[in-house]
Protein backbone atom coordinates (compact mmCIF):
# COMPACT_ATOMS: atom_id res chain seq x y z
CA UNK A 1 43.32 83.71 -14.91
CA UNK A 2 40.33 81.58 -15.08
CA UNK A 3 40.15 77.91 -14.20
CA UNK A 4 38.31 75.33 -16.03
CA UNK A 5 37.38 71.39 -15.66
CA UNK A 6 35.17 69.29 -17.59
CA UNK A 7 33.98 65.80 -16.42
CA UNK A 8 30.93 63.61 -17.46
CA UNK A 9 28.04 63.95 -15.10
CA UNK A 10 27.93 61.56 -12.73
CA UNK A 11 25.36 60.41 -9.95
CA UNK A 12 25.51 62.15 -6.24
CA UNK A 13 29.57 61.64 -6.90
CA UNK A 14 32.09 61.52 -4.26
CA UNK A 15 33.53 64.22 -2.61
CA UNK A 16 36.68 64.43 -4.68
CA UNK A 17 34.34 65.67 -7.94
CA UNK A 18 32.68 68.38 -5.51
CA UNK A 19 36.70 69.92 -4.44
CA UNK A 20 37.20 69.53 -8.08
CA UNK A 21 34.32 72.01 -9.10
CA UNK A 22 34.65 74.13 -6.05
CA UNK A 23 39.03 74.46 -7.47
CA UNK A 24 37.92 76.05 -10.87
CA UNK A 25 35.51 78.70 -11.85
CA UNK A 26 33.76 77.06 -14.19
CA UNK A 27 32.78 73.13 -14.42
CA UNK A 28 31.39 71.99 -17.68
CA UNK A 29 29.26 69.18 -17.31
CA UNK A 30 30.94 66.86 -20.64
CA UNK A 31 27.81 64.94 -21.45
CA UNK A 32 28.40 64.97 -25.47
CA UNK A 33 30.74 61.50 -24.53
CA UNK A 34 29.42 58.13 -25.30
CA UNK A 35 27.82 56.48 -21.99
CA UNK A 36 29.83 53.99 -20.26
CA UNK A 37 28.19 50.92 -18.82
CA UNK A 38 29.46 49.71 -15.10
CA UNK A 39 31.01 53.57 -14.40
CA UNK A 40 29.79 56.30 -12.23
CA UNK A 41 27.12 57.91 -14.75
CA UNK A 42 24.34 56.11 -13.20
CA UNK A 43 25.83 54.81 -10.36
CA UNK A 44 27.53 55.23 -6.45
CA UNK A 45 28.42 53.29 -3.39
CA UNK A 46 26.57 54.15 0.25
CA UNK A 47 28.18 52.46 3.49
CA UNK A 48 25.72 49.73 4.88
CA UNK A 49 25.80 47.62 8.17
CA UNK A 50 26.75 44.56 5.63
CA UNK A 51 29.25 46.55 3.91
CA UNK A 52 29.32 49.08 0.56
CA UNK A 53 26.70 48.77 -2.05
CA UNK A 54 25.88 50.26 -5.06
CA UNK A 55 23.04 52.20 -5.26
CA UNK A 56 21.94 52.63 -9.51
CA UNK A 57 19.65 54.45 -11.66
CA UNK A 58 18.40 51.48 -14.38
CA UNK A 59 19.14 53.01 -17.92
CA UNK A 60 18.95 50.09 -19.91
CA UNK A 61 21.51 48.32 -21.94
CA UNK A 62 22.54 50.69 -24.83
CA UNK A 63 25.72 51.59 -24.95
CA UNK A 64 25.89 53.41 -27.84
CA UNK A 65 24.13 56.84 -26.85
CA UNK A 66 25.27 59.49 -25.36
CA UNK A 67 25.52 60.17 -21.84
CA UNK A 68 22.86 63.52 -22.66
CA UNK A 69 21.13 61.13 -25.00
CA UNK A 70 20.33 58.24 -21.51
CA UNK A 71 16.70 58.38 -20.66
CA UNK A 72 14.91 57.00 -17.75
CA UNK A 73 12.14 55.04 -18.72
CA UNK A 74 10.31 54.82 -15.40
CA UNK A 75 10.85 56.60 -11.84
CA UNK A 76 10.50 53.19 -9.77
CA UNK A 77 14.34 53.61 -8.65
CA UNK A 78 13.67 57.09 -6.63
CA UNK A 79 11.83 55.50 -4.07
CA UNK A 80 13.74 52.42 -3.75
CA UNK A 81 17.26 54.61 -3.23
CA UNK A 82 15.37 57.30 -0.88
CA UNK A 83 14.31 53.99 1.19
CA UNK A 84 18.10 52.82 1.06
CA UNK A 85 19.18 56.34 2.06
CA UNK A 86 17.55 56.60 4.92
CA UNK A 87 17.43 52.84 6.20
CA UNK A 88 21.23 53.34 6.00
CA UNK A 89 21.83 57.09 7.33
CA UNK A 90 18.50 57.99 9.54
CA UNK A 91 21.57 57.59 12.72
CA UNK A 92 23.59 59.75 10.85
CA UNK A 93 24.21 62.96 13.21
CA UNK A 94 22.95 65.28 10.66
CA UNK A 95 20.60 63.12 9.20
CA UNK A 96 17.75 65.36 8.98
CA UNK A 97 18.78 68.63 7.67
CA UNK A 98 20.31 67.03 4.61
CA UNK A 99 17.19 64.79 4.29
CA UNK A 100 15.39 67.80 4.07
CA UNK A 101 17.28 68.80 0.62
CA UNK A 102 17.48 65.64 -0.64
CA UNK A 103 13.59 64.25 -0.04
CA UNK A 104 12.04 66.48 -2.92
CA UNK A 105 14.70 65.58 -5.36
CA UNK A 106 14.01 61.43 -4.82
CA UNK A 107 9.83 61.73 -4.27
CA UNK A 108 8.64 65.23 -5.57
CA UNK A 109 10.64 65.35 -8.86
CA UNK A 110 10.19 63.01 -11.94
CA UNK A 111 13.39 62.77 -13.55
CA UNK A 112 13.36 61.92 -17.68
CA UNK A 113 16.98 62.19 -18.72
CA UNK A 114 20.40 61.12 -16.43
CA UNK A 115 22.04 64.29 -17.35
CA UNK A 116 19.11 66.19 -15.62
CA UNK A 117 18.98 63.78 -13.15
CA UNK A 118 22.29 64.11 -12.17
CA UNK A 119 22.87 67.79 -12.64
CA UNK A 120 20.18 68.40 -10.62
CA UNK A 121 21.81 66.75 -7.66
CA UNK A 122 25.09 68.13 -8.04
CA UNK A 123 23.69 71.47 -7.89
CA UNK A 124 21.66 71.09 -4.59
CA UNK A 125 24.82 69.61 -3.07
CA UNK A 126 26.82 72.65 -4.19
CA UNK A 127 24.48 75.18 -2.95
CA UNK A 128 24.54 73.98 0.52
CA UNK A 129 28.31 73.70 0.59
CA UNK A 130 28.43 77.16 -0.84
CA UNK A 131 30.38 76.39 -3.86
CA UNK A 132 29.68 79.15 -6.35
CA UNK A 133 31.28 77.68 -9.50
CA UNK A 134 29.73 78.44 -13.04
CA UNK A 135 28.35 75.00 -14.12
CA UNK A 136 27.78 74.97 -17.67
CA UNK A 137 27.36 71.72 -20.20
CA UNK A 138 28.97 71.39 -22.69
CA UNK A 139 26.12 71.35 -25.43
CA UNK A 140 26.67 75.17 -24.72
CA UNK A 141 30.08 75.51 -27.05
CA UNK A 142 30.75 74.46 -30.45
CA UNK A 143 32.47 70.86 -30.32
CA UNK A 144 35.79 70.19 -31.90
CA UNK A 145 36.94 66.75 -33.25
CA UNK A 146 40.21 65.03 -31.66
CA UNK A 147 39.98 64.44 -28.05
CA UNK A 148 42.17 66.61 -26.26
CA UNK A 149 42.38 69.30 -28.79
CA UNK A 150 37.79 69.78 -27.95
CA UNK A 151 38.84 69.83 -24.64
CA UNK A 152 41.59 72.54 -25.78
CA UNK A 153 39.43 74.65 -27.48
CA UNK A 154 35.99 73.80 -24.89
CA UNK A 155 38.69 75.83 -22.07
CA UNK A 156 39.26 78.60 -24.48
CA UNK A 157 35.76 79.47 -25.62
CA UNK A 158 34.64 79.59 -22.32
CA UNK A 159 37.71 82.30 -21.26
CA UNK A 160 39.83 79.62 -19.46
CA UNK A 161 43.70 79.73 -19.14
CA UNK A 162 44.13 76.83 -17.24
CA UNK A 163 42.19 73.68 -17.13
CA UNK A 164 42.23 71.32 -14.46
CA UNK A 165 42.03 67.06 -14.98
CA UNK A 166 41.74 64.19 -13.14
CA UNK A 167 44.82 62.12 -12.63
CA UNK A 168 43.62 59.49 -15.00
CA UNK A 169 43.37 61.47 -18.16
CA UNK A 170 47.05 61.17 -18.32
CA UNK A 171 46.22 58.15 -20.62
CA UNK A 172 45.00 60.14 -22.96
CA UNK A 173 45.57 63.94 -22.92
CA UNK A 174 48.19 65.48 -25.25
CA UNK A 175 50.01 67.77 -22.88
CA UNK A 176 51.60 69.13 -26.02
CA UNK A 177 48.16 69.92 -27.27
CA UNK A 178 47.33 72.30 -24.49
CA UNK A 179 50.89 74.17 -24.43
CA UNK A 180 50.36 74.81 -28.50
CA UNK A 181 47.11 76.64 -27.48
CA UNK A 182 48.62 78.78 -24.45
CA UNK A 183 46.30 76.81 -22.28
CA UNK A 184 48.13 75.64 -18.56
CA UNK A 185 47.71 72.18 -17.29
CA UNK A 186 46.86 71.35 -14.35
CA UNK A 187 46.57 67.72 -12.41
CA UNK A 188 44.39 67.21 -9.87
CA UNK A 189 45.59 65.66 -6.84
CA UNK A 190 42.77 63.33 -4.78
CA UNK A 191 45.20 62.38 -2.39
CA UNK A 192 45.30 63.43 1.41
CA UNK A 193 42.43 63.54 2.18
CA UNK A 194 40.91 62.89 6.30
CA UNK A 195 38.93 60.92 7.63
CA UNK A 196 35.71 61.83 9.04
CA UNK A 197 33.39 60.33 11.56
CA UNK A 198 31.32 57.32 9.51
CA UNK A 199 28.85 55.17 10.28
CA UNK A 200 29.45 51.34 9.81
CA UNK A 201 33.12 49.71 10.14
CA UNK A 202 35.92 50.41 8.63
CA UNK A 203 36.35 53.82 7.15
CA UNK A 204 35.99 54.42 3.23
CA UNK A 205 37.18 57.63 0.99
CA UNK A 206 35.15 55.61 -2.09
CA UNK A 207 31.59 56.81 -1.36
CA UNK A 208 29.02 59.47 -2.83
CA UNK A 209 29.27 62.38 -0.79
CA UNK A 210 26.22 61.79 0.57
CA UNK A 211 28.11 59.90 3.15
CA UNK A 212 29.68 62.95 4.42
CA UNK A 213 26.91 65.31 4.22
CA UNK A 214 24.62 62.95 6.83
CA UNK A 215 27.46 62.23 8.91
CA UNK A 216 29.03 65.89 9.20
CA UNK A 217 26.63 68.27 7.83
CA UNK A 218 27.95 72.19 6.69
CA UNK A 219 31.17 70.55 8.90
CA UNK A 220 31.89 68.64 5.41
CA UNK A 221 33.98 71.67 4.27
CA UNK A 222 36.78 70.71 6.86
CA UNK A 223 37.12 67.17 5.04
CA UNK A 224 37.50 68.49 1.75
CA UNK A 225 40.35 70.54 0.25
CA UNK A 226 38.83 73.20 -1.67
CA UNK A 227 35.33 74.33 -0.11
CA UNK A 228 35.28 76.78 2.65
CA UNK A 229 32.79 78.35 4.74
């Protein structure tokens, strides 16, 4: 049996896409879709002493590209989200060590596409929370038209008998589809999970994991369902 998800990349995501890739064995990164304006490609929420705010990598207004196809014209952002970071996280208790990762990624690396950008944080979050998962994109396979039967037929050329979705492909996905092609489908449940300690106010699942990585460090694995130590 091998497990497989694919999602579009998305900026230092929450912690419900990081249980997601550590539940399968491999994650392919689904960057052949269209970009979405106002969505999570570019964009996440950090707690603040006024509240949640957005935090967003400028990409311009074209919608009609490709999430793989999204450069970044300049690197101004990176230092303006590294300042937010830490104005908003330097009491965090385990502030430092995860600065430590995160610092050369924001002010020591010039990023020139969003799908590098943001594969290149997903994979320094997953090393230090010791997921092991194949990530792959999905440039990598041949591409089928239809949507669910390319999803189909992305699980079975990379070996997988079961793929895994979010709850809100159900809008779209032609169970049918995947039973016709001996593939299992699985959904992914997001709910349950506990709260941690947090800095500012009321408590909020609807963050980038950041969030918990400053505030509970390698402890993050006992807030999340599928990452152990």
């Amino acid at each position: 049996m091998k497990k497989v998800a694919i999602l579009q990349s998305n900026y230092i995501p929450w912690k419900g896409y990081f249980d997601m890739i550590a539940a399968v064995d491999e994650f392919i990164l689904y960057d052949d879709m269209q970009y979405t304006k106002n969505d999570w490609r570019n964009r996440n929420k950090i707690k603040t002493p006024q509240g949640l705010s957005w935090i967003t990598v400028p990409v311009g207004q074209d919608i009609g590209r490709r999430v793989r196809d999204v450069n970044l014209s300049d690197d101004k952002w990176q230092s303006k989200h590294w300042k937010s970071l830490v104005g908003n996280y330097r009491r965090a208790s385990h502030y430092e060590e995860v600065a430590t990762l995160l610092e050369p990624l924001y002010l020591a690396t010039h990023h020139t596409h969003l799908s590098q950008l943001n594969r290149s944080f997903i994979e320094v979050v997953c090393q230090y929370l010791g997921i092991k998962t194949v990530i792959t994109n999905s440039w990598d396979y041949t591409l089928l038209d239809g949507k669910t039967e390319r999803l189909v037929d992305l699980c079975k050329q990379a070996g997988g008998t079961e793929y895994i979705s979010g709850p809100s492909a159900k809008d779209y996905v032609e169970e049918r589809i995947f039973t016709d092609m001996g593939v299992t489908l699985t959904w992914f449940d997001y709910a349950g999970y506990p709260k941690y300690p947090q800095l500012w106010g009321e408590f909020t699942h609807g963050v980038t994991i950041l969030d918990l990585l400053f505030n509970c460090g390698k402890d993050a694995h006992r807030y999340m369902k599928y990452v152990s130590r």
